[in-house]
N, C-alpha and C. Protein backbone atom coordinates (compact mmCIF):
# COMPACT_ATOMS: atom_id res chain seq x y z
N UNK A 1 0.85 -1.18 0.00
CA UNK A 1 0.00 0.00 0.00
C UNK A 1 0.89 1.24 0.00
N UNK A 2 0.55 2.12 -0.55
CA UNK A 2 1.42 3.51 -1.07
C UNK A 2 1.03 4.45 -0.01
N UNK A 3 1.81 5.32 -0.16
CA UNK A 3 1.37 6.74 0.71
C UNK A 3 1.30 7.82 -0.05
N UNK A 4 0.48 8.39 0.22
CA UNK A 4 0.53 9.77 -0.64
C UNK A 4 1.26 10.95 0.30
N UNK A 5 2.05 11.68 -0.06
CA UNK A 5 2.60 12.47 0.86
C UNK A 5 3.09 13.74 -0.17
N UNK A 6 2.56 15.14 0.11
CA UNK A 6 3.31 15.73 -0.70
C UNK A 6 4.40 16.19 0.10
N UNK A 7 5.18 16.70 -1.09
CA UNK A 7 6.61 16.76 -1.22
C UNK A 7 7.20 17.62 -2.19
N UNK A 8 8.46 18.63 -2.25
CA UNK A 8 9.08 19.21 -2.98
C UNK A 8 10.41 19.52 -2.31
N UNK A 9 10.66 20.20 -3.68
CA UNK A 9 12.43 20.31 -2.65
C UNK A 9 13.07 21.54 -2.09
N UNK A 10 13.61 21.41 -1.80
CA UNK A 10 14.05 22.21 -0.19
C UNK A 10 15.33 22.92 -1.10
N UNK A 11 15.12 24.63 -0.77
CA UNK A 11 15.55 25.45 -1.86
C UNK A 11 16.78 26.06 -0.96
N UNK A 12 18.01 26.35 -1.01
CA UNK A 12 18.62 27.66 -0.56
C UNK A 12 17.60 28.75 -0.83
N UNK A 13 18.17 29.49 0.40
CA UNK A 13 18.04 31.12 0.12
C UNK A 13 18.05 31.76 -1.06
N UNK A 14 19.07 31.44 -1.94
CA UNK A 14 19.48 31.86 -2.78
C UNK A 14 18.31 31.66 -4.03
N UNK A 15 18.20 30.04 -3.93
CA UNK A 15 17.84 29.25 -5.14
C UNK A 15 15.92 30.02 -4.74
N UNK A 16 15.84 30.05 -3.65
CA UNK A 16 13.88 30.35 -3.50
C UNK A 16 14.03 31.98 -4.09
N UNK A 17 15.31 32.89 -3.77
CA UNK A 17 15.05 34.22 -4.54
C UNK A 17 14.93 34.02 -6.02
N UNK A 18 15.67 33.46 -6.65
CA UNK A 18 15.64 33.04 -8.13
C UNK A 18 14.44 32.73 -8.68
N UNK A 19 13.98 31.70 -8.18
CA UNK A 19 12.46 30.91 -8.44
C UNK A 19 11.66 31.51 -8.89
N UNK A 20 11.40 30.84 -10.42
CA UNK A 20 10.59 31.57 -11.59
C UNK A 20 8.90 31.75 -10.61
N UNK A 21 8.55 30.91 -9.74
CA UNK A 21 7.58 31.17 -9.04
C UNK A 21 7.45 32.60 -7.78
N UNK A 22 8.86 32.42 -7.24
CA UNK A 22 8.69 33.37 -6.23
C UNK A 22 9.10 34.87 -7.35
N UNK A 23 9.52 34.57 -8.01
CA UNK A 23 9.43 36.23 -8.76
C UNK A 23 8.44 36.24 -9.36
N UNK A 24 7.28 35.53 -10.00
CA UNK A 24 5.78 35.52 -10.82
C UNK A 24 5.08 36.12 -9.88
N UNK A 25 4.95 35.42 -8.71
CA UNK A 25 3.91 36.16 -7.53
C UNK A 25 4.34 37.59 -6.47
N UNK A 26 5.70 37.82 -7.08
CA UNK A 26 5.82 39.67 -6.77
C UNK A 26 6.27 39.45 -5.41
N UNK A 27 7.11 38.24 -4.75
CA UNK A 27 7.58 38.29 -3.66
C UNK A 27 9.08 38.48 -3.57
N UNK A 28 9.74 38.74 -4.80
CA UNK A 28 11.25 39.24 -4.94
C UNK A 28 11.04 40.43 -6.10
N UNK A 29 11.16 41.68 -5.70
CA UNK A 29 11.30 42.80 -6.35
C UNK A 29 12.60 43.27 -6.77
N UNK A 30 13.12 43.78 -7.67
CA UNK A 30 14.28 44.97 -8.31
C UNK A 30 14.16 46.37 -7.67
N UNK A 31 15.13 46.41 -7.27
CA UNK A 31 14.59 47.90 -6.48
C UNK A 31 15.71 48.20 -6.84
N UNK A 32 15.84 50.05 -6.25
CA UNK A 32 17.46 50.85 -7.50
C UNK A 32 18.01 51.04 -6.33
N UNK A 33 19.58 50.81 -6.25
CA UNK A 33 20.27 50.75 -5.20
C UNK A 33 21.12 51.96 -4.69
N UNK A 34 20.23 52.94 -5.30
CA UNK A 34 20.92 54.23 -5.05
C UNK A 34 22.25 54.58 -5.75
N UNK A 35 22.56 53.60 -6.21
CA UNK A 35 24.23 54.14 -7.03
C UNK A 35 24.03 53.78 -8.47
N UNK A 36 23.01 53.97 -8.99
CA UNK A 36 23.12 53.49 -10.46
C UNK A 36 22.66 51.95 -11.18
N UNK A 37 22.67 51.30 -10.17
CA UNK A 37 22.33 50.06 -10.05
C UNK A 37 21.19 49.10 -9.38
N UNK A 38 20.74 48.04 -9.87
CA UNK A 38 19.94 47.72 -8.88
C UNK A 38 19.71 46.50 -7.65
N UNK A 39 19.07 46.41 -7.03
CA UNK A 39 19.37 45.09 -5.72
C UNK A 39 17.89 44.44 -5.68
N UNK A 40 17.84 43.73 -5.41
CA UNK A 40 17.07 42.53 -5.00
C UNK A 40 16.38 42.95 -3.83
N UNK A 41 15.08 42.90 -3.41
CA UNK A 41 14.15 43.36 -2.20
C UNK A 41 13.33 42.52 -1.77
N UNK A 42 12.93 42.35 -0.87
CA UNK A 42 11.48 41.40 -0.65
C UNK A 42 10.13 41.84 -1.04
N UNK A 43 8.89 41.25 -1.67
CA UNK A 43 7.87 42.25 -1.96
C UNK A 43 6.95 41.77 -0.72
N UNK A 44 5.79 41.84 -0.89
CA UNK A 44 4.75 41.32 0.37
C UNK A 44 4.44 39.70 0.40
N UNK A 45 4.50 39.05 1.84
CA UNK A 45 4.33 37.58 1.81
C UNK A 45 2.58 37.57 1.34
N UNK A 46 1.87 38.35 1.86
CA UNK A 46 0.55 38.08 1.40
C UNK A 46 -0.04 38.80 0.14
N UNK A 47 -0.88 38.40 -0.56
CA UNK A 47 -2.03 39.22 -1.09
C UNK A 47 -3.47 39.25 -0.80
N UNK A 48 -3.87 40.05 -0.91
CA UNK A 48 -5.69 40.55 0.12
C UNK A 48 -5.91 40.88 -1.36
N UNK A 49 -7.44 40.53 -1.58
CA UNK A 49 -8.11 41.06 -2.82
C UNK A 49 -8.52 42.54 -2.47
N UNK A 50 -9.02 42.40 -0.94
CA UNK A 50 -9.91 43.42 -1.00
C UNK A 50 -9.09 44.88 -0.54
N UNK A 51 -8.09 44.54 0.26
CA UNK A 51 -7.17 45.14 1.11
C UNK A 51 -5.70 45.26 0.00
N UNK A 52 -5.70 45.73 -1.36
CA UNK A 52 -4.65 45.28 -1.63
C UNK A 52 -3.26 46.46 -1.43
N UNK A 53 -2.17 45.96 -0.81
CA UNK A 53 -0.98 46.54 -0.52
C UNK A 53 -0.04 47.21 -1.25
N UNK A 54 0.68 48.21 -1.73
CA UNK A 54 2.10 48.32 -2.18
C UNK A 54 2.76 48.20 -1.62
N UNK A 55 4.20 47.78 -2.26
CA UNK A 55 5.67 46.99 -2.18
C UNK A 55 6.32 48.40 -1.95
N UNK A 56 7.37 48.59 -0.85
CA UNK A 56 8.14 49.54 -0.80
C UNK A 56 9.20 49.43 -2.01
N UNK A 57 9.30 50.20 -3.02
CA UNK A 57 10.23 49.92 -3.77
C UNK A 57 11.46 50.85 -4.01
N UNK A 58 12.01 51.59 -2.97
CA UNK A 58 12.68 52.23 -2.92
C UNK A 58 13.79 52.18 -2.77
N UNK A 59 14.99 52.52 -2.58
CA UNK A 59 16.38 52.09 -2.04
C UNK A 59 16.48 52.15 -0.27
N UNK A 60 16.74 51.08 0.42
CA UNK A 60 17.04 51.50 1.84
C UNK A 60 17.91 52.52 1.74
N UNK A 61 18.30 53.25 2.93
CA UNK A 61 19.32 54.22 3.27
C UNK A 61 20.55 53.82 3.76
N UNK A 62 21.40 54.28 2.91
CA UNK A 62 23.37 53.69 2.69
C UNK A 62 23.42 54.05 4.47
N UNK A 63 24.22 53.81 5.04
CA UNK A 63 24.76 53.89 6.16
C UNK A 63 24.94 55.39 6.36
N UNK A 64 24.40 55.88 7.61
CA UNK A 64 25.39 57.12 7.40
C UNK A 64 24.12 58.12 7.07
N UNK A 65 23.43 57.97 5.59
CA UNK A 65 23.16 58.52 4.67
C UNK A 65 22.18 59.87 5.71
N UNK A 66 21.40 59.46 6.53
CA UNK A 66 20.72 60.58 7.32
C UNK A 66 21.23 61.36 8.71
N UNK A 67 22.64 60.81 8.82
CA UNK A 67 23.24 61.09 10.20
C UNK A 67 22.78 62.57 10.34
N UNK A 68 23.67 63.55 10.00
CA UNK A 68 23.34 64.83 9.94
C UNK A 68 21.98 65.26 10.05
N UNK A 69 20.82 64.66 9.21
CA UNK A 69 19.58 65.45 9.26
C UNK A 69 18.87 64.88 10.70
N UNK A 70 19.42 63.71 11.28
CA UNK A 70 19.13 62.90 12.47
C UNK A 70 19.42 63.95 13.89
N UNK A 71 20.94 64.12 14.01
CA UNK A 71 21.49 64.49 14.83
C UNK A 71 21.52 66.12 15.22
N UNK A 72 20.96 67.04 13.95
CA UNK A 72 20.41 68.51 13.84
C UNK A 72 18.92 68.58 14.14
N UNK A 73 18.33 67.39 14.36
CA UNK A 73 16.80 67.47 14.82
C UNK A 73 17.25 66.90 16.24
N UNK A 74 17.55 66.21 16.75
CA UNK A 74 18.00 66.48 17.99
C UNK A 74 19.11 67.41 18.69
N UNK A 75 19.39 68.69 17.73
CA UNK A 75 20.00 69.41 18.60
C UNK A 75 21.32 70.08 18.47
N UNK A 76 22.03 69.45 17.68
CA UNK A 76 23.58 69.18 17.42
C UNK A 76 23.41 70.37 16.68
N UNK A 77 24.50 70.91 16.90
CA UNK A 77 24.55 72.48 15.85
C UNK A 77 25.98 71.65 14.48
N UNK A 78 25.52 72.87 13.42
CA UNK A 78 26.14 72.57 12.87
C UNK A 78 28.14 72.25 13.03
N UNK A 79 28.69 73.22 14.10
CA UNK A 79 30.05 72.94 14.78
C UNK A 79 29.86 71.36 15.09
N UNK A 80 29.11 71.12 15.78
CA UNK A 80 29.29 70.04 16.74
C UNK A 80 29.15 68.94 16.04
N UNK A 81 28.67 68.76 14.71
CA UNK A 81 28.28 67.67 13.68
C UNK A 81 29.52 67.71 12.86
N UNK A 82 30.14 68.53 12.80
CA UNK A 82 31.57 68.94 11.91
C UNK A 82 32.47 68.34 12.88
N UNK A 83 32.66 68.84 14.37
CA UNK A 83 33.70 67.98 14.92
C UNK A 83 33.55 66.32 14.91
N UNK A 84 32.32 65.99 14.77
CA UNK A 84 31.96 64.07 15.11
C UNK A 84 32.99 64.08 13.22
N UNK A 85 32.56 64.61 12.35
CA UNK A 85 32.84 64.23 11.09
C UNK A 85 34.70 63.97 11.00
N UNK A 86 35.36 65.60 11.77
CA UNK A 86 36.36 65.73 11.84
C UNK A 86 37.40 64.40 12.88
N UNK A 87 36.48 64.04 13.94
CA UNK A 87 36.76 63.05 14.61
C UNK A 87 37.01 61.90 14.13
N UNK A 88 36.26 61.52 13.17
CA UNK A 88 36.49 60.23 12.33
C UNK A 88 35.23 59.69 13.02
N UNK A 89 34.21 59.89 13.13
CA UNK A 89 33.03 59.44 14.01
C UNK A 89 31.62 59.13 13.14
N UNK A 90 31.53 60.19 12.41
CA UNK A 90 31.30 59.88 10.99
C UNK A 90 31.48 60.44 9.98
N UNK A 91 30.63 59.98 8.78
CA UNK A 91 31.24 60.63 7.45
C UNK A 91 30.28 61.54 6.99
N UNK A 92 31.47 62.65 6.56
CA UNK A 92 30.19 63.90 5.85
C UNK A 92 29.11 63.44 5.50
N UNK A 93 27.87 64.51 5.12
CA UNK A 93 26.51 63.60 4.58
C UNK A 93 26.33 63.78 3.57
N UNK A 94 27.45 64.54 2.20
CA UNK A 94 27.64 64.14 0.72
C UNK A 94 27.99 63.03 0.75
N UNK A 95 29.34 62.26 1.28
CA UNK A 95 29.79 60.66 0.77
C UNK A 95 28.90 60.02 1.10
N UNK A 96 28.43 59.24 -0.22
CA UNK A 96 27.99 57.85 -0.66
C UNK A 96 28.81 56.98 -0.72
N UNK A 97 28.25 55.66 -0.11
CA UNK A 97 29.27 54.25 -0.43
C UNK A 97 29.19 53.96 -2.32
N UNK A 98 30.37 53.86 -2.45
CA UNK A 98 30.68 53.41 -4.55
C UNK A 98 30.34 52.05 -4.54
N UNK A 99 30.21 51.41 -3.41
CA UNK A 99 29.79 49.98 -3.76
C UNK A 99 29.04 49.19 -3.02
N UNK A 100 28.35 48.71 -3.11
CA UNK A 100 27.40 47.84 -2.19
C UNK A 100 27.31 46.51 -2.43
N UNK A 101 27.10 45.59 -1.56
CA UNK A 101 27.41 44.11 -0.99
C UNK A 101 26.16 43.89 -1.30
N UNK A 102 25.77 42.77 -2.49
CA UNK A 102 24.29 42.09 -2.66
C UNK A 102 24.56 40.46 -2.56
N UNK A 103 24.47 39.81 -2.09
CA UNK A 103 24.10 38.25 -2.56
C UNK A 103 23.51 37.62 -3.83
């Protein structure tokens, strides 16, 4: 006597982002990576007919990238954001990273 059991196979990380299925149903997005290029995103695990959602499709924020506008809303005068920079504490808030780490 047989068993019926379903079954499929067991994906890397990698291999389930790829998957002509998980990119058909809008759960791995292209998003622009802020430097010219683009990265790989997650889209929404669900869909609602009635309730339906948008996908953030934007670039996250590079490291860094809001320090200044962060640290002048709490307070920091412009001197005092120049010495953290001058300190090596952080980096001006023109530099952008030239390269970014995707999988």
């Amino acid at each position: 006597m047989g068993y019926r059991v379903t079954c499929g196979p067991v994906n890397s990380a990698i291999q389930a982002l790829e998957h002509e299925q998980t990119r058909a149903i809008g759960m791995v997005l292209d998003v622009e990576d802020g430097l010219g290029g683009h990265a790989r995103g997650l889209g929404l695990p669900v869909t609602l007919s009635r309730t339906p959602a948008t996908p953030t499709t934007t670039k996250a924020p590079h490291v860094g990238e809001h320090s200044t506008q962060v640290l002048t809303e709490f307070g920091f005068s412009d001197a005092e954001i120049n010495a953290l920079v001058e300190a090596g504490v952080m980096s001006p808030a023109t530099q952008v990273p030239t390269q970014v780490t995707t999988i």
